[in-house]
Protein backbone atom coordinates (compact mmCIF):
# COMPACT_ATOMS: atom_id res chain seq x y z
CA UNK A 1 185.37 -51.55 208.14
CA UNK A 2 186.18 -49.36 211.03
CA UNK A 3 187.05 -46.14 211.21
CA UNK A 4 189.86 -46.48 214.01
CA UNK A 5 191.61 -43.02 212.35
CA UNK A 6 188.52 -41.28 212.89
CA UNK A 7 187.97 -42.36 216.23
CA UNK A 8 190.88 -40.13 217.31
CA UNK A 9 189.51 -37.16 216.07
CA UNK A 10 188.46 -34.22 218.87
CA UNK A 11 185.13 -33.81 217.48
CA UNK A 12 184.19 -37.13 217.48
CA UNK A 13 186.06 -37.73 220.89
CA UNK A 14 183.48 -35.22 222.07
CA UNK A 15 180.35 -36.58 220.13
CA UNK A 16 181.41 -39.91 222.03
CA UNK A 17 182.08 -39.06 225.34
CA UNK A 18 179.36 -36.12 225.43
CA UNK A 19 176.35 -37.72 224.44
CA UNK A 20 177.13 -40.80 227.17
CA UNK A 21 177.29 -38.35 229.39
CA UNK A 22 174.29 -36.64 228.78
CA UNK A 23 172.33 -40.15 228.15
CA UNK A 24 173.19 -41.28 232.23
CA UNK A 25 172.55 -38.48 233.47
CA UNK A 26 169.05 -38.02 231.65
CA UNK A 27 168.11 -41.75 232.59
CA UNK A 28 169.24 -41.31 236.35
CA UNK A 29 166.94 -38.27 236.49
CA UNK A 30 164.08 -40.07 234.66
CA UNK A 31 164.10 -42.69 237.02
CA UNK A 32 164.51 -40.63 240.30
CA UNK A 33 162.07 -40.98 243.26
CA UNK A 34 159.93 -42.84 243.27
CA UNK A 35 162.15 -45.61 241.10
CA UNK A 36 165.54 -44.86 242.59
CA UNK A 37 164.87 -43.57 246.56
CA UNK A 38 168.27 -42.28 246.26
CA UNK A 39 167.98 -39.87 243.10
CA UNK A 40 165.71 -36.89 244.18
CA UNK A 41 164.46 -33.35 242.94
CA UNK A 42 163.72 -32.23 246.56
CA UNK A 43 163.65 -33.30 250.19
CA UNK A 44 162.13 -32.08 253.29
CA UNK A 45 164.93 -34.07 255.72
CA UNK A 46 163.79 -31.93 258.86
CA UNK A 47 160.49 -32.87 258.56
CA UNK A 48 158.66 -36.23 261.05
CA UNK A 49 157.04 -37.07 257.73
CA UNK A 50 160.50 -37.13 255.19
CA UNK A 51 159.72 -36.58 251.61
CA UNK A 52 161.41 -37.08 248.40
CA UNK A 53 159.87 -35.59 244.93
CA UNK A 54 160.96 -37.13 242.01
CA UNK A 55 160.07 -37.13 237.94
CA UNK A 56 156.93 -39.28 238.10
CA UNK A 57 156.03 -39.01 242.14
CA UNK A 58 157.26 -38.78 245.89
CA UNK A 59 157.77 -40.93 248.59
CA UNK A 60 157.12 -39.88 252.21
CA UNK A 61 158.67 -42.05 255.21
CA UNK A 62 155.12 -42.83 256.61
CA UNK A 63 152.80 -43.24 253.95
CA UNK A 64 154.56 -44.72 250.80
CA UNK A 65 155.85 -43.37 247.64
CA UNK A 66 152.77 -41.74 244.90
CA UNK A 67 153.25 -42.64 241.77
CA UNK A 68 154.98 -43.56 239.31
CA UNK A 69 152.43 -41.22 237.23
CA UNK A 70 152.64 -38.35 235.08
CA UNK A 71 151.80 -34.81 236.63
CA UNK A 72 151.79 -34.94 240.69
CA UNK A 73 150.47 -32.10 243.27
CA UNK A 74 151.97 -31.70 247.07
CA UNK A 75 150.45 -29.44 249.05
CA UNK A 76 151.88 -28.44 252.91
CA UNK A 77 148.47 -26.61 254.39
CA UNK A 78 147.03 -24.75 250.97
CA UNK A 79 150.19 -23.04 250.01
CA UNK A 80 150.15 -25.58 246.70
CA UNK A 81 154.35 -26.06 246.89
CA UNK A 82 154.63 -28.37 244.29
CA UNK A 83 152.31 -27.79 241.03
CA UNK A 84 150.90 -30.39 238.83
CA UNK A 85 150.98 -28.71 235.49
CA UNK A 86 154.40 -27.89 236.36
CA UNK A 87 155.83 -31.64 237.21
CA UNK A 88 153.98 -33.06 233.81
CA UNK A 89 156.92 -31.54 231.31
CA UNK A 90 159.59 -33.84 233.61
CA UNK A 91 158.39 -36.27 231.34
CA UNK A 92 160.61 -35.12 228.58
CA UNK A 93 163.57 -36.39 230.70
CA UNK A 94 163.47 -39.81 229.48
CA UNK A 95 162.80 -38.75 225.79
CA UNK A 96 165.50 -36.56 226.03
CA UNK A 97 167.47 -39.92 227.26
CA UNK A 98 166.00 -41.38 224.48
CA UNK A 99 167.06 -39.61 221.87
CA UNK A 100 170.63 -38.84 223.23
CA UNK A 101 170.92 -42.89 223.04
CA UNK A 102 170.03 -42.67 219.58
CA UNK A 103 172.80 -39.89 218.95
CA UNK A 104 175.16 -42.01 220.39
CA UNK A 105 174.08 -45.16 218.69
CA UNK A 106 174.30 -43.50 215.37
CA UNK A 107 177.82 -42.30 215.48
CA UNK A 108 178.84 -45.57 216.50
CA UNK A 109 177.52 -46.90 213.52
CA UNK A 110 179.36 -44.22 211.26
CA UNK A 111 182.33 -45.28 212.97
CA UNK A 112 181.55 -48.63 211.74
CA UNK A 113 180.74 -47.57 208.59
CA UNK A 114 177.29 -49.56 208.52
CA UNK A 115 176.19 -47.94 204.93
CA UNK A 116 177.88 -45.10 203.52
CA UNK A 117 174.97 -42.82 204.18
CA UNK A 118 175.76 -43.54 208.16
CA UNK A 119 179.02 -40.92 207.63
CA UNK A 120 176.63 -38.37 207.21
CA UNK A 121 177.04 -35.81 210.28
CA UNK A 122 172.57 -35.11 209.87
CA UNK A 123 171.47 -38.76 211.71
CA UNK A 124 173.57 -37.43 214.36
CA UNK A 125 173.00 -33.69 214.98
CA UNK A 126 169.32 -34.15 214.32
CA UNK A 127 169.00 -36.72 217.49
CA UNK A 128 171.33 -34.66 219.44
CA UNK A 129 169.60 -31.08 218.93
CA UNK A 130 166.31 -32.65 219.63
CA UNK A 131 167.92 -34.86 222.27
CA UNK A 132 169.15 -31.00 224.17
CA UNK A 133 166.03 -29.40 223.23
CA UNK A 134 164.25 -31.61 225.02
CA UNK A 135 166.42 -32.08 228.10
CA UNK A 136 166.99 -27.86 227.92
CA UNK A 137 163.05 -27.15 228.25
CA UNK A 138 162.41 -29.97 230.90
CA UNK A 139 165.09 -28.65 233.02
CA UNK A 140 163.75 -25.12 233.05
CA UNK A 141 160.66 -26.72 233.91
CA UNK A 142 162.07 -27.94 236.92
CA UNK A 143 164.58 -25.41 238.29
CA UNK A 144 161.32 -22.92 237.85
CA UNK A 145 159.20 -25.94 239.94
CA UNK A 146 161.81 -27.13 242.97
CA UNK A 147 163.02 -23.41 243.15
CA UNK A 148 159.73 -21.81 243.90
CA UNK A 149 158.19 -25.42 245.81
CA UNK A 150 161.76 -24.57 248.32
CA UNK A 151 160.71 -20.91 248.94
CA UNK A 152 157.17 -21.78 249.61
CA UNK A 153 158.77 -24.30 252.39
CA UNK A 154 160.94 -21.99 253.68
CA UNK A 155 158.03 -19.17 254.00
CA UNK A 156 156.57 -21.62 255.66
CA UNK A 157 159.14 -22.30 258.02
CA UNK A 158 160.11 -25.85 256.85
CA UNK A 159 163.93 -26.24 255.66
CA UNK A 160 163.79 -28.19 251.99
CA UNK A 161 167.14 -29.34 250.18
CA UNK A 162 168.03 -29.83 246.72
CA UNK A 163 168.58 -33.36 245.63
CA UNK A 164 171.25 -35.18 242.97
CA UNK A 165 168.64 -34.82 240.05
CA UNK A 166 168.57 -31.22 239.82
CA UNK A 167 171.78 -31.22 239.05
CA UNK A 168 171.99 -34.79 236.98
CA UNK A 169 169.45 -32.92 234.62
CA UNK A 170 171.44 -29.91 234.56
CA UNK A 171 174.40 -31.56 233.58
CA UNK A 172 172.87 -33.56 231.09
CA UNK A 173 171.15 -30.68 229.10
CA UNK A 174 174.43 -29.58 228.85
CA UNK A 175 176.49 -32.37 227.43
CA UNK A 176 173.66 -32.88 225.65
CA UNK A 177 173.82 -28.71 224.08
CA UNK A 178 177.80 -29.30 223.71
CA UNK A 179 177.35 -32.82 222.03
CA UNK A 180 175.70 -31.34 219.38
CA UNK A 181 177.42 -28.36 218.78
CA UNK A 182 180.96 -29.13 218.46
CA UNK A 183 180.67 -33.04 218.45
CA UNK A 184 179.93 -35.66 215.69
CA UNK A 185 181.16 -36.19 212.08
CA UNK A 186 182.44 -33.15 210.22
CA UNK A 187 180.50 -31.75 207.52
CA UNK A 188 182.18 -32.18 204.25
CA UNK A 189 181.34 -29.58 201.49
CA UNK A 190 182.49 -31.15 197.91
CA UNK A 191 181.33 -28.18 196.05
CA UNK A 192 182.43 -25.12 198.55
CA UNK A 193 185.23 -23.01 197.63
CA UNK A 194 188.17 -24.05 198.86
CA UNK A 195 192.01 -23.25 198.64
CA UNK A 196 192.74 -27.01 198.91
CA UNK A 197 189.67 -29.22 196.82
CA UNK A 198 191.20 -32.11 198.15
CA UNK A 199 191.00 -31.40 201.67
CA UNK A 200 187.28 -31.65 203.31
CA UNK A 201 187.06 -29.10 206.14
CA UNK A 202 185.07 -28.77 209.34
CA UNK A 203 181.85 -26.41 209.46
């Protein structure tokens, strides 16, 4: 049976519309340069040589995109801009994705009611919370990586822009954070005190 009531309530309004959010705009960035050309971390569009870094690789105008792989080094001269050790966390983007998926796909099935158990708010805060904890770390990962990699290029007199996927990850971390903090199924206490015993409040 479904729960068409429930659908209207804010909280799960917000577990809804919050974890899509957060799951398109943690796939877009997983699948940035050198997948989608289009979707980039950074770009050097001054340069004869144009490069776009991505989540698993870049692509450069004359010589072809590197990658997909996990972990990736540029290098302008020996000034090291981009660091590998600092480009292998991106790869908990798409888990992040992943499990924001899953925290959508499990609050669709409470709203279904596919087994009782599925009303319980845990299946659903658990995915989310790891979902954000994933997609909060891999984005400080990154800011700390394409900030630094654009002051090493501008030291070095080359002009380097940010790209969509900075801020697609940004934004999903997020949605992701407010998905599962105020979204989802209420937690019902049956055994808290209460001024109403009939009345299951929200935690």
């Amino acid at each position: 049976m479904f729960r068409a009531r429930d659908c209207l309530e804010g909280h799960i309004l917000l577990g809804l519309i919050l974890s899509l959010i957060s799951w398109i705009c943690l796939i877009l960035t997983s699948f940035s340069t050198p997948y989608i050309k289009s979707i980039y971390y950074l770009t050097l569009p001054e340069s004869n040589d144009q490069i776009k870094f991505g989540n698993f690789g870049y692509c450069s105008t004359f010589d072809g995109c590197i990658g997909p792989k996990v972990g990736y080094d540029y290098s302008e001269g020996n000034n090291g801009e981009i660091i590998e050790w600092l480009t292998e966390p991106l790869i908990m983007f798409p888990f992040a994705g992943i499990l924001m998926l899953s925290a959508w796909i499990t609050l669709i099935l409470s709203l279904l009611k596919v087994g009782k158990f599925m009303w319980n708010p845990i299946y659903f805060r658990t995915t989310a919370l790891l979902g954000s904890l994933f997609a909060i770390l891999s984005e400080i990962f990154a800011l700390i990586l394409f900030v630094l990699a654009r002051q090493k290029f501008k030291d070095n007199g080359i002009r380097a822009t940010y790209g969509a996927s900075l801020w697609l990850g940004l934004i999903g971390a997020i949605t992701a954070f407010l998905s599962a903090a105020i979204g989802g199924p209420a937690y019902q206490g049956k055994f808290m005190y209460r001024a109403n015993r009939q009345q299951a409040y929200n935690v």
